[in-house]
PDB file of N, CA and C in Angstrom:
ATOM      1  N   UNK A   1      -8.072-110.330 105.150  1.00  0.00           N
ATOM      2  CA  UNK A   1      -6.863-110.985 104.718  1.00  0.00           C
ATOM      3  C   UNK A   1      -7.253-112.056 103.700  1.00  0.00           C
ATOM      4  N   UNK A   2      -6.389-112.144 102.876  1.00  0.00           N
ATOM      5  CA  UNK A   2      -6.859-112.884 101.569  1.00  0.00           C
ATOM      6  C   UNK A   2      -5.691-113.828 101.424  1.00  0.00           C
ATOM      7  N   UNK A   3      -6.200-115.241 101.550  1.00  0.00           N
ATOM      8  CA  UNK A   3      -5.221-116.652 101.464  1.00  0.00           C
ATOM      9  C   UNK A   3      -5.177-117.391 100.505  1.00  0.00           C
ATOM     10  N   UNK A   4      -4.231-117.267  99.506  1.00  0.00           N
ATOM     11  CA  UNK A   4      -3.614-118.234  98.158  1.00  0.00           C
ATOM     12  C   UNK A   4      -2.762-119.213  98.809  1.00  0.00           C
ATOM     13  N   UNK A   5      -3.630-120.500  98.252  1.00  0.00           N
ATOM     14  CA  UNK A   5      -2.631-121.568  98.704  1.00  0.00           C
ATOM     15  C   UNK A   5      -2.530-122.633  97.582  1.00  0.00           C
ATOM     16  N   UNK A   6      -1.109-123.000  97.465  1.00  0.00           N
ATOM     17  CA  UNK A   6      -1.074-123.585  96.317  1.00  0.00           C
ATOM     18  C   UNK A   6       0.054-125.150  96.833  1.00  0.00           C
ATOM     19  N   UNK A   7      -0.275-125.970  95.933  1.00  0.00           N
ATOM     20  CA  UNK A   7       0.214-127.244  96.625  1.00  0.00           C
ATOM     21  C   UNK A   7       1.044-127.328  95.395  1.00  0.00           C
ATOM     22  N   UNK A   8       2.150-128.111  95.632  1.00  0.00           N
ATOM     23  CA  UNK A   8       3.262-128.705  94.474  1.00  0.00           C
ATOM     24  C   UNK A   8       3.446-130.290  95.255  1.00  0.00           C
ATOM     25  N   UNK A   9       3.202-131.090  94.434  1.00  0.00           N
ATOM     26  CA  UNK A   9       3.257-132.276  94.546  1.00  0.00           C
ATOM     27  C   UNK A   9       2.263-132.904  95.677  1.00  0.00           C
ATOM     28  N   UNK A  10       1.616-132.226  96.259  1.00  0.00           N
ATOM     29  CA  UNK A  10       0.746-132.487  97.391  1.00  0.00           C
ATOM     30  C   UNK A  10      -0.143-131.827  97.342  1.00  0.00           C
ATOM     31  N   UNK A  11      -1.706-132.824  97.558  1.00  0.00           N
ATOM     32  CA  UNK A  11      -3.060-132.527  97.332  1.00  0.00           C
ATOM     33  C   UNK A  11      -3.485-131.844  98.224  1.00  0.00           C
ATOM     34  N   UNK A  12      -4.037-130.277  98.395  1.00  0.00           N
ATOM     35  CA  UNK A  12      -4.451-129.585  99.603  1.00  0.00           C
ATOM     36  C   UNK A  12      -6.180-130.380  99.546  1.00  0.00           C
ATOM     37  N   UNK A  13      -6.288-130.899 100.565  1.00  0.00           N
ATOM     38  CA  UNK A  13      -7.200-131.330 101.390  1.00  0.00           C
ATOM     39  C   UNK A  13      -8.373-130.484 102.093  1.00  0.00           C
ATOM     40  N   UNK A  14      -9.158-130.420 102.051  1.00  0.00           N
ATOM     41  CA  UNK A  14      -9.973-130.115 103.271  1.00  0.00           C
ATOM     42  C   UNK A  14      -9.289-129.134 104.593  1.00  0.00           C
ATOM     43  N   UNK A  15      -9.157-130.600 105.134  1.00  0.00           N
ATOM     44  CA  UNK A  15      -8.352-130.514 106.370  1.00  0.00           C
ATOM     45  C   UNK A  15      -7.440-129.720 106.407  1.00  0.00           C
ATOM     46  N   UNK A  16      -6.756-129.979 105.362  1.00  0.00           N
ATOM     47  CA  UNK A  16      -5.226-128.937 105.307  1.00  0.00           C
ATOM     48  C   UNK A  16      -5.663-127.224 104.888  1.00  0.00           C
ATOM     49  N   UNK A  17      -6.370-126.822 103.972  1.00  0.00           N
ATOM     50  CA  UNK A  17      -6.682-125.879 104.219  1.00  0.00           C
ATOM     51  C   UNK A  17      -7.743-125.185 105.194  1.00  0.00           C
ATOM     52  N   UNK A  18      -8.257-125.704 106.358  1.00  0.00           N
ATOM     53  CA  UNK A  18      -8.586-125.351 107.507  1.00  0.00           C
ATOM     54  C   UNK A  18      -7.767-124.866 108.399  1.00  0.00           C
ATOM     55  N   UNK A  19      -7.019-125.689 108.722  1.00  0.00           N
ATOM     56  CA  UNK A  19      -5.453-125.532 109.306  1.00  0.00           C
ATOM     57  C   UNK A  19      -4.793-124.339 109.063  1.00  0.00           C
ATOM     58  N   UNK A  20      -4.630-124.331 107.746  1.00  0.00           N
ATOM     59  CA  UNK A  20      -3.988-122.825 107.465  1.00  0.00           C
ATOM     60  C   UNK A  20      -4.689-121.918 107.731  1.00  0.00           C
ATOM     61  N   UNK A  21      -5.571-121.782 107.413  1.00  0.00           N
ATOM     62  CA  UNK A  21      -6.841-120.568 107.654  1.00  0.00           C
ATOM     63  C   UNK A  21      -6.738-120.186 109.271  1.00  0.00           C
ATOM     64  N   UNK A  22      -7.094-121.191 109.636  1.00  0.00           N
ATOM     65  CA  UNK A  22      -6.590-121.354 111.252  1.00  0.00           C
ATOM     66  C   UNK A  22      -5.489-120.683 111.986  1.00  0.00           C
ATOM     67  N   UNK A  23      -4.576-121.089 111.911  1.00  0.00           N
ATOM     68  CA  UNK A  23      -3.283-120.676 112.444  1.00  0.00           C
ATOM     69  C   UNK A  23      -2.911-118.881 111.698  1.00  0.00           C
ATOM     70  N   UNK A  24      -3.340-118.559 110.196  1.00  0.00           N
ATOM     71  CA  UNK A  24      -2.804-117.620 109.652  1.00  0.00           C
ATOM     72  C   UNK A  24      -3.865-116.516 110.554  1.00  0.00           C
ATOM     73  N   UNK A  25      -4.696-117.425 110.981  1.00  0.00           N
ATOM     74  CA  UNK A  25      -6.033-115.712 111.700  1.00  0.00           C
ATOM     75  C   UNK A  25      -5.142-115.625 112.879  1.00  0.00           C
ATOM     76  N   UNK A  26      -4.646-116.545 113.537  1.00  0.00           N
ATOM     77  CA  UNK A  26      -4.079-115.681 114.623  1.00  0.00           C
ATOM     78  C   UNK A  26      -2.631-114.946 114.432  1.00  0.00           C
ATOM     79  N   UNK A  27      -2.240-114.477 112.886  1.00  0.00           N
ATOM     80  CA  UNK A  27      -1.319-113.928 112.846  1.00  0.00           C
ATOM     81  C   UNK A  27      -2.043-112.398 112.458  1.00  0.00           C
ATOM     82  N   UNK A  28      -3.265-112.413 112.115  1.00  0.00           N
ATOM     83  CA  UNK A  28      -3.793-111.023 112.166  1.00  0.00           C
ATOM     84  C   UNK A  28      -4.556-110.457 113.657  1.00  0.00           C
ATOM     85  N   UNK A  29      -4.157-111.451 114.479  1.00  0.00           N
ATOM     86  CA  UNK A  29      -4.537-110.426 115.907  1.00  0.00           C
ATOM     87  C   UNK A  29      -2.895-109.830 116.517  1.00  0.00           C
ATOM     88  N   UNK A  30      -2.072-109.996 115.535  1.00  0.00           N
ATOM     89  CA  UNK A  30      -0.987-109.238 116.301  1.00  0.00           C
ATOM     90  C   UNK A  30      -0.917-107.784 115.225  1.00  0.00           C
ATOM     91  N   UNK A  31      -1.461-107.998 113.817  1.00  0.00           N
ATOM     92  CA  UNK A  31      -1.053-107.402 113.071  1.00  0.00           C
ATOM     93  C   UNK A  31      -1.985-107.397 111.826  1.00  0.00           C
ATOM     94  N   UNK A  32      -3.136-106.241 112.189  1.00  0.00           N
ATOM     95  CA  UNK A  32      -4.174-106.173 111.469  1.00  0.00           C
ATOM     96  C   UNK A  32      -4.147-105.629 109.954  1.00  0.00           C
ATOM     97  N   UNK A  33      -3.052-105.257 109.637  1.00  0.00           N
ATOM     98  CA  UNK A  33      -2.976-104.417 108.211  1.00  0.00           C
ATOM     99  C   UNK A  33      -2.199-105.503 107.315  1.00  0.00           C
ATOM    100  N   UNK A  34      -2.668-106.762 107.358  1.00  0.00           N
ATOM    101  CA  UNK A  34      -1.944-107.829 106.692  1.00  0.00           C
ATOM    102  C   UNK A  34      -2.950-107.994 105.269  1.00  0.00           C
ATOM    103  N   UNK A  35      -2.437-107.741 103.915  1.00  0.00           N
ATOM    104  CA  UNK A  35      -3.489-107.901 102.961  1.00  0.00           C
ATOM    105  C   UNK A  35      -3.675-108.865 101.994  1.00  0.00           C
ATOM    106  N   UNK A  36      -2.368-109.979 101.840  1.00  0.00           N
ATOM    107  CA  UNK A  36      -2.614-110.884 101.093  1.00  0.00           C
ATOM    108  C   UNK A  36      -1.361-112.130 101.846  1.00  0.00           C
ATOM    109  N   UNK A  37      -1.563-113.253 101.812  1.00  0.00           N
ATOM    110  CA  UNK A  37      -1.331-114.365 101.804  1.00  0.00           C
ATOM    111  C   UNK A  37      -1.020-114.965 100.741  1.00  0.00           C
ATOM    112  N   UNK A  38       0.178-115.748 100.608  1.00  0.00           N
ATOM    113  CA  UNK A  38       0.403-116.898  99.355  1.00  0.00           C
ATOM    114  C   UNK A  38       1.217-117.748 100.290  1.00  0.00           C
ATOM    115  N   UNK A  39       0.711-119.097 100.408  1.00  0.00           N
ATOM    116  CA  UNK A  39       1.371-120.189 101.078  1.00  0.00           C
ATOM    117  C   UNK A  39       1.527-121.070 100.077  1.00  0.00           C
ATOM    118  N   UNK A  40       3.067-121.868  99.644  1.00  0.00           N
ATOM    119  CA  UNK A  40       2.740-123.188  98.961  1.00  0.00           C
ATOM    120  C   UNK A  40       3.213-124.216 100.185  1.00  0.00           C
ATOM    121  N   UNK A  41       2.726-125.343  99.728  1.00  0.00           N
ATOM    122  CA  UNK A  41       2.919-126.278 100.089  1.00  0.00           C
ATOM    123  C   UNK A  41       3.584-127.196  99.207  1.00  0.00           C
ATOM    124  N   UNK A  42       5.205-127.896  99.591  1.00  0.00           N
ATOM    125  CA  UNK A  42       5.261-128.885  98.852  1.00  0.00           C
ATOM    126  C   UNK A  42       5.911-129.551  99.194  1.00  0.00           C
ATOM    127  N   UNK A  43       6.232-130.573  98.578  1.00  0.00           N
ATOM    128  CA  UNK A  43       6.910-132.036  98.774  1.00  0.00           C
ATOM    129  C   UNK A  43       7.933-132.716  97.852  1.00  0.00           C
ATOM    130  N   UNK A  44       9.174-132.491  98.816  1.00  0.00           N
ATOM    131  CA  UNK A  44      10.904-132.529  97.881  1.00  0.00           C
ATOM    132  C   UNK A  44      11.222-134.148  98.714  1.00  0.00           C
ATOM    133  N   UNK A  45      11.246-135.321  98.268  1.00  0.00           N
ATOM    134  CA  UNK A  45      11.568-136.469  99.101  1.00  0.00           C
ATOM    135  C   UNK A  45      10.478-136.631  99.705  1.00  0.00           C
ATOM    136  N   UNK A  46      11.353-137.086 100.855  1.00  0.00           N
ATOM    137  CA  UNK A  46      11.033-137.387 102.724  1.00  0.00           C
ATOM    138  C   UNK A  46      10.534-135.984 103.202  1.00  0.00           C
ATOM    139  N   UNK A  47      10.919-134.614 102.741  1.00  0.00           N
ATOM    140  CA  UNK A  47      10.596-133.409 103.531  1.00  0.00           C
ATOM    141  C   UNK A  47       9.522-132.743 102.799  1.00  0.00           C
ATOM    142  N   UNK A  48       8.451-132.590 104.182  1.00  0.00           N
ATOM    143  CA  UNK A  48       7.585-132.089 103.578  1.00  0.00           C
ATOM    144  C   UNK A  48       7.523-130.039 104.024  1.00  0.00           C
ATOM    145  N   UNK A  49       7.283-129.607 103.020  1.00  0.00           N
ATOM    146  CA  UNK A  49       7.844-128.023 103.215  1.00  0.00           C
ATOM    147  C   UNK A  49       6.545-127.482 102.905  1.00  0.00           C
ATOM    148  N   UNK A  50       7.419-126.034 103.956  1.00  0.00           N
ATOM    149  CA  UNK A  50       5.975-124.889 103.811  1.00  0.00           C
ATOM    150  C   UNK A  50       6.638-123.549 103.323  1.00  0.00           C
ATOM    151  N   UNK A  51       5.821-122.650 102.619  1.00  0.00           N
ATOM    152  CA  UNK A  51       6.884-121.352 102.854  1.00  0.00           C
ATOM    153  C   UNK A  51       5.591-120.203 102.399  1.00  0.00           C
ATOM    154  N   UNK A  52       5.869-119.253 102.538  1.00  0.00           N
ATOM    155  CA  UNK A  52       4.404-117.821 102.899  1.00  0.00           C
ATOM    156  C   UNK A  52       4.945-116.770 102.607  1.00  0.00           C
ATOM    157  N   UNK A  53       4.081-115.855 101.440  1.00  0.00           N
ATOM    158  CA  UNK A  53       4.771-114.398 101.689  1.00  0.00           C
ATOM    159  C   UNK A  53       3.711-114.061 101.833  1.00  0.00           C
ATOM    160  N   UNK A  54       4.408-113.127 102.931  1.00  0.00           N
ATOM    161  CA  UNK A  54       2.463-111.793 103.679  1.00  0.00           C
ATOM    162  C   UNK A  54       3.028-110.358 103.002  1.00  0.00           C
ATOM    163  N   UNK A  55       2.029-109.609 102.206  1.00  0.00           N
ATOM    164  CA  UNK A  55       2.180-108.458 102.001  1.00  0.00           C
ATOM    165  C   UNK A  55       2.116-107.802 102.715  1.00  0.00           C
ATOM    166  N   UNK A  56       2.145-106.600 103.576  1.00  0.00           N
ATOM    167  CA  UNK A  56       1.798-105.780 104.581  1.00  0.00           C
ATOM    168  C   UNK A  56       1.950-104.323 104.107  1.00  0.00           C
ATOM    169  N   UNK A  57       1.629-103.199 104.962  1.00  0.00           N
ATOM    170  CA  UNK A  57       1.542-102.038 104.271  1.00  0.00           C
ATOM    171  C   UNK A  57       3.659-101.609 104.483  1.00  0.00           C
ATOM    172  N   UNK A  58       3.618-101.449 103.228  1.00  0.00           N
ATOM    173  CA  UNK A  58       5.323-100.866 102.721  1.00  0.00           C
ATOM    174  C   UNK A  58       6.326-101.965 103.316  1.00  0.00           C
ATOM    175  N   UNK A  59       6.114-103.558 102.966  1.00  0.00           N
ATOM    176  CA  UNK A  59       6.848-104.695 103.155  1.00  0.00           C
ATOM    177  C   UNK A  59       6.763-106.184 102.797  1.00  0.00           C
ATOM    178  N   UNK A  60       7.600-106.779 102.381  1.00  0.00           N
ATOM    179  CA  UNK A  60       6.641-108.188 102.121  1.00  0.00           C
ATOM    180  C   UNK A  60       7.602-108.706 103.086  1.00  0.00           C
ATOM    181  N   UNK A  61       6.890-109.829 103.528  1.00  0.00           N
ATOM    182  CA  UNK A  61       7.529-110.575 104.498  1.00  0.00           C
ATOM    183  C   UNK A  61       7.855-112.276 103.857  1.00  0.00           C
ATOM    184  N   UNK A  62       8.831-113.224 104.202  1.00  0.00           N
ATOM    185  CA  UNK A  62       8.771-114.058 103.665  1.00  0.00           C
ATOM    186  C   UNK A  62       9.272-115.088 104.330  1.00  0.00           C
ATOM    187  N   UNK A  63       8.871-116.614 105.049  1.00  0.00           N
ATOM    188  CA  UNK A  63       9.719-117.229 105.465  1.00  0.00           C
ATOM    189  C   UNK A  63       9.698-118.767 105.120  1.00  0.00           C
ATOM    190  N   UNK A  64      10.392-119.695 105.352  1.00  0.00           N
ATOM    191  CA  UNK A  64      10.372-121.123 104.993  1.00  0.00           C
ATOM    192  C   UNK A  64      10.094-121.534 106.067  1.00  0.00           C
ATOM    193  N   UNK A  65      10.110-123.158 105.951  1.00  0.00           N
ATOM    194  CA  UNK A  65      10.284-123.910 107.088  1.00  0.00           C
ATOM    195  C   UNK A  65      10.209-125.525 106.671  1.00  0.00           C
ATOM    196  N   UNK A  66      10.384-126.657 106.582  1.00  0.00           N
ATOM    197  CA  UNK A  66      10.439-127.992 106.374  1.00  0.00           C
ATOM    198  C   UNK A  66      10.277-128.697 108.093  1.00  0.00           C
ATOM    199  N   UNK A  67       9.587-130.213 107.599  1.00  0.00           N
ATOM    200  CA  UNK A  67       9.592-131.154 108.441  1.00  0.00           C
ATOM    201  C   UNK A  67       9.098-132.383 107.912  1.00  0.00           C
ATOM    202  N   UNK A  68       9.013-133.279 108.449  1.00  0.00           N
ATOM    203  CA  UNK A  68       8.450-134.498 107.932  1.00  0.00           C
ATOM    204  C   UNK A  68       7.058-134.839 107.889  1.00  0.00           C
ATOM    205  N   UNK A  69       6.699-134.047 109.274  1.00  0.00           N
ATOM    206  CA  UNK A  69       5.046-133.758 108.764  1.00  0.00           C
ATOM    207  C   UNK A  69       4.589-132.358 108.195  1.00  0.00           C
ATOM    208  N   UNK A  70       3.929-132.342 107.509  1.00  0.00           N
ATOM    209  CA  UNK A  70       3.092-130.992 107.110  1.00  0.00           C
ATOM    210  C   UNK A  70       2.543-130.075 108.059  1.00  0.00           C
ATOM    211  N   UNK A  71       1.888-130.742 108.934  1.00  0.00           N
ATOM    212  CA  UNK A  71       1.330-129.519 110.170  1.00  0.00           C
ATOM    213  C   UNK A  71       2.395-129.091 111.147  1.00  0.00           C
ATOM    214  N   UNK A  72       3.520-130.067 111.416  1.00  0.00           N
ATOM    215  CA  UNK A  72       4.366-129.535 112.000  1.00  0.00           C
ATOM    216  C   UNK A  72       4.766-128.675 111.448  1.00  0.00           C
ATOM    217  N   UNK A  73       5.430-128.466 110.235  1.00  0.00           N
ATOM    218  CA  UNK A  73       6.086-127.557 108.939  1.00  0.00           C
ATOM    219  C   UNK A  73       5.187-126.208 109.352  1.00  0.00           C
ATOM    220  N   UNK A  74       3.681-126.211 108.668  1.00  0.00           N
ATOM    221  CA  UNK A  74       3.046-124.904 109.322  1.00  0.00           C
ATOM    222  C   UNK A  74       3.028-124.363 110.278  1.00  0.00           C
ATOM    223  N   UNK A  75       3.283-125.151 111.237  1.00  0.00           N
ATOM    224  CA  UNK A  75       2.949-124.715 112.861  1.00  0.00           C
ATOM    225  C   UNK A  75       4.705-123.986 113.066  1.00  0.00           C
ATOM    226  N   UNK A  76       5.511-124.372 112.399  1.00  0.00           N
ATOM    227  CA  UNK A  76       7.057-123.546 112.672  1.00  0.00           C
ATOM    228  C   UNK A  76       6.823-122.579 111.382  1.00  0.00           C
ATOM    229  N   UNK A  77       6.428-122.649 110.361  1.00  0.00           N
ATOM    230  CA  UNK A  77       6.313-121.015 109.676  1.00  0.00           C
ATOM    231  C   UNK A  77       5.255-120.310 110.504  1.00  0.00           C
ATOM    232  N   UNK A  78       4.393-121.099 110.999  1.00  0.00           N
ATOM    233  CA  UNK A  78       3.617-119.674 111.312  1.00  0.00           C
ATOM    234  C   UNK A  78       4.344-118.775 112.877  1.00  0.00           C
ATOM    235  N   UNK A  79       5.329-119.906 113.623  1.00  0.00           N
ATOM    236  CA  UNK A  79       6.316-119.361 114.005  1.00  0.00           C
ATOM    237  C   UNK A  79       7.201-118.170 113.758  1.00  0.00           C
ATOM    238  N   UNK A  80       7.844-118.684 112.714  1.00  0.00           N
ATOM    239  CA  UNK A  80       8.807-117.619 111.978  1.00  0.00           C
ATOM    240  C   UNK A  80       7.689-116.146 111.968  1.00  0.00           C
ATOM    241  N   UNK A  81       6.974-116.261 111.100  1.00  0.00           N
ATOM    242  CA  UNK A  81       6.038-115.531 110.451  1.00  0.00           C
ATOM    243  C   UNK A  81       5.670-114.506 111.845  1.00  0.00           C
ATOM    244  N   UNK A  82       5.530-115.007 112.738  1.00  0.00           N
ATOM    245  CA  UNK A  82       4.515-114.462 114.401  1.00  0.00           C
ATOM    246  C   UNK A  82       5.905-113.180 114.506  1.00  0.00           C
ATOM    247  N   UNK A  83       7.268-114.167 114.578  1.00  0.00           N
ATOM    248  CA  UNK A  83       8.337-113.104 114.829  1.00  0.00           C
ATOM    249  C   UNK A  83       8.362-111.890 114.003  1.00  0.00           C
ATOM    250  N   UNK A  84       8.653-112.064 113.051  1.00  0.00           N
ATOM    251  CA  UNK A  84       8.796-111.186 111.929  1.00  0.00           C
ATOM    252  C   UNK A  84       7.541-110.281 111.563  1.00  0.00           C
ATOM    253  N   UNK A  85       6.576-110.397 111.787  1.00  0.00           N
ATOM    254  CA  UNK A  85       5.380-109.610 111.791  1.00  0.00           C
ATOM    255  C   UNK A  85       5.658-108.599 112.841  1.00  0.00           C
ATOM    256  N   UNK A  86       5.646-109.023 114.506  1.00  0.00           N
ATOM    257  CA  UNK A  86       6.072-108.264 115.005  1.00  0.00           C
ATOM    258  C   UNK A  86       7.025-107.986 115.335  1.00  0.00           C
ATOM    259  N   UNK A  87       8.015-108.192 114.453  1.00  0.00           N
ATOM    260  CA  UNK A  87       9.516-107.062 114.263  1.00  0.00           C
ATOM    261  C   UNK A  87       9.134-105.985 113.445  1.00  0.00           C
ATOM    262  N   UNK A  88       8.177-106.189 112.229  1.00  0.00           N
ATOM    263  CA  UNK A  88       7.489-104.986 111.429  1.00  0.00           C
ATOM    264  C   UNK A  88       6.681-104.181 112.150  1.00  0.00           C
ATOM    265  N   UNK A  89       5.922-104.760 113.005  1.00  0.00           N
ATOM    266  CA  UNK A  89       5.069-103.574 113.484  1.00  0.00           C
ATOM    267  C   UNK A  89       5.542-102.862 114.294  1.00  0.00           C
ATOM    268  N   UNK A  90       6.957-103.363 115.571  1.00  0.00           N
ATOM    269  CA  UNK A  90       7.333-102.576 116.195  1.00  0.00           C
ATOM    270  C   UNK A  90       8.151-101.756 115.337  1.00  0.00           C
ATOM    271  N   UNK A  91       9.190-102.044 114.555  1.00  0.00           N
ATOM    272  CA  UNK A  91       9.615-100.792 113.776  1.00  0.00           C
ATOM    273  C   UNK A  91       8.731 -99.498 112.623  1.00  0.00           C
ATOM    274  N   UNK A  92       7.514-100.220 112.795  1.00  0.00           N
ATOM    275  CA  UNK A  92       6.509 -98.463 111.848  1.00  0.00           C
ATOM    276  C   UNK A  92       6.063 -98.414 113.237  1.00  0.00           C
ATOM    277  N   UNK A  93       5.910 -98.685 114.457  1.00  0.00           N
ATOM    278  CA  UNK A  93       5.678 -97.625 115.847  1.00  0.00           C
ATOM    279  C   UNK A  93       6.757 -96.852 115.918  1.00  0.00           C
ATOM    280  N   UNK A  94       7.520 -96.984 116.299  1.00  0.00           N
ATOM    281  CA  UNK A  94       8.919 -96.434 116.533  1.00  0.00           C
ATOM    282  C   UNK A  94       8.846 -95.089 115.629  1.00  0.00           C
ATOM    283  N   UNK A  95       8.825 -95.460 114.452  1.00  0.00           N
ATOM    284  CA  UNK A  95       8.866 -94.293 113.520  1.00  0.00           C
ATOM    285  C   UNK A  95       8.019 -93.293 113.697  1.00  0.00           C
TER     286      UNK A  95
END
């Protein structure tokens, strides 16, 4: 899995891209055919926002999320993201 991360108005850190790296590997133990990553990170005001599109085989997936902290923000996309991954994989079983 291959992770583009790009910051708008906010300096990705160290730290901060650990984090992501982090949290996005455990979205490939539900769902191993994940092939590219693009996360930005940015900062509108007071809210600090996250948002991710995962390519997957025959889908892109895409979701937002905002909060006031940044890791909170990731920690609810990679939320979203957990659902929606496996809503894709159960519908190409099915098929």
């Amino acid at each position: 899995m291959q992770i583009s991360l790009t910051g708008r108005h906010v300096e990705i850190t160290e730290s901060l891209r650990e984090y992501v790296h982090v949290k996005f590997s455990k979205l490939e133990r539900h769902f191993d055919q994940i092939h590219n990553v693009h996360v930005v990170l940015s900062l509108e005001k007071l809210q600090q926002k996250a948002e991710a599109k995962i390519n997957v085989n025959g889908a892109e997936i895409f979701a937002m999320s905002d909060n006031t902290d940044m890791y909170a923000a990731i920690d609810a996309l990679i939320d979203k993201l957990d659902r929606q991954v496996i809503k894709h994989k159960e519908k190409n079983t099915k098929h």
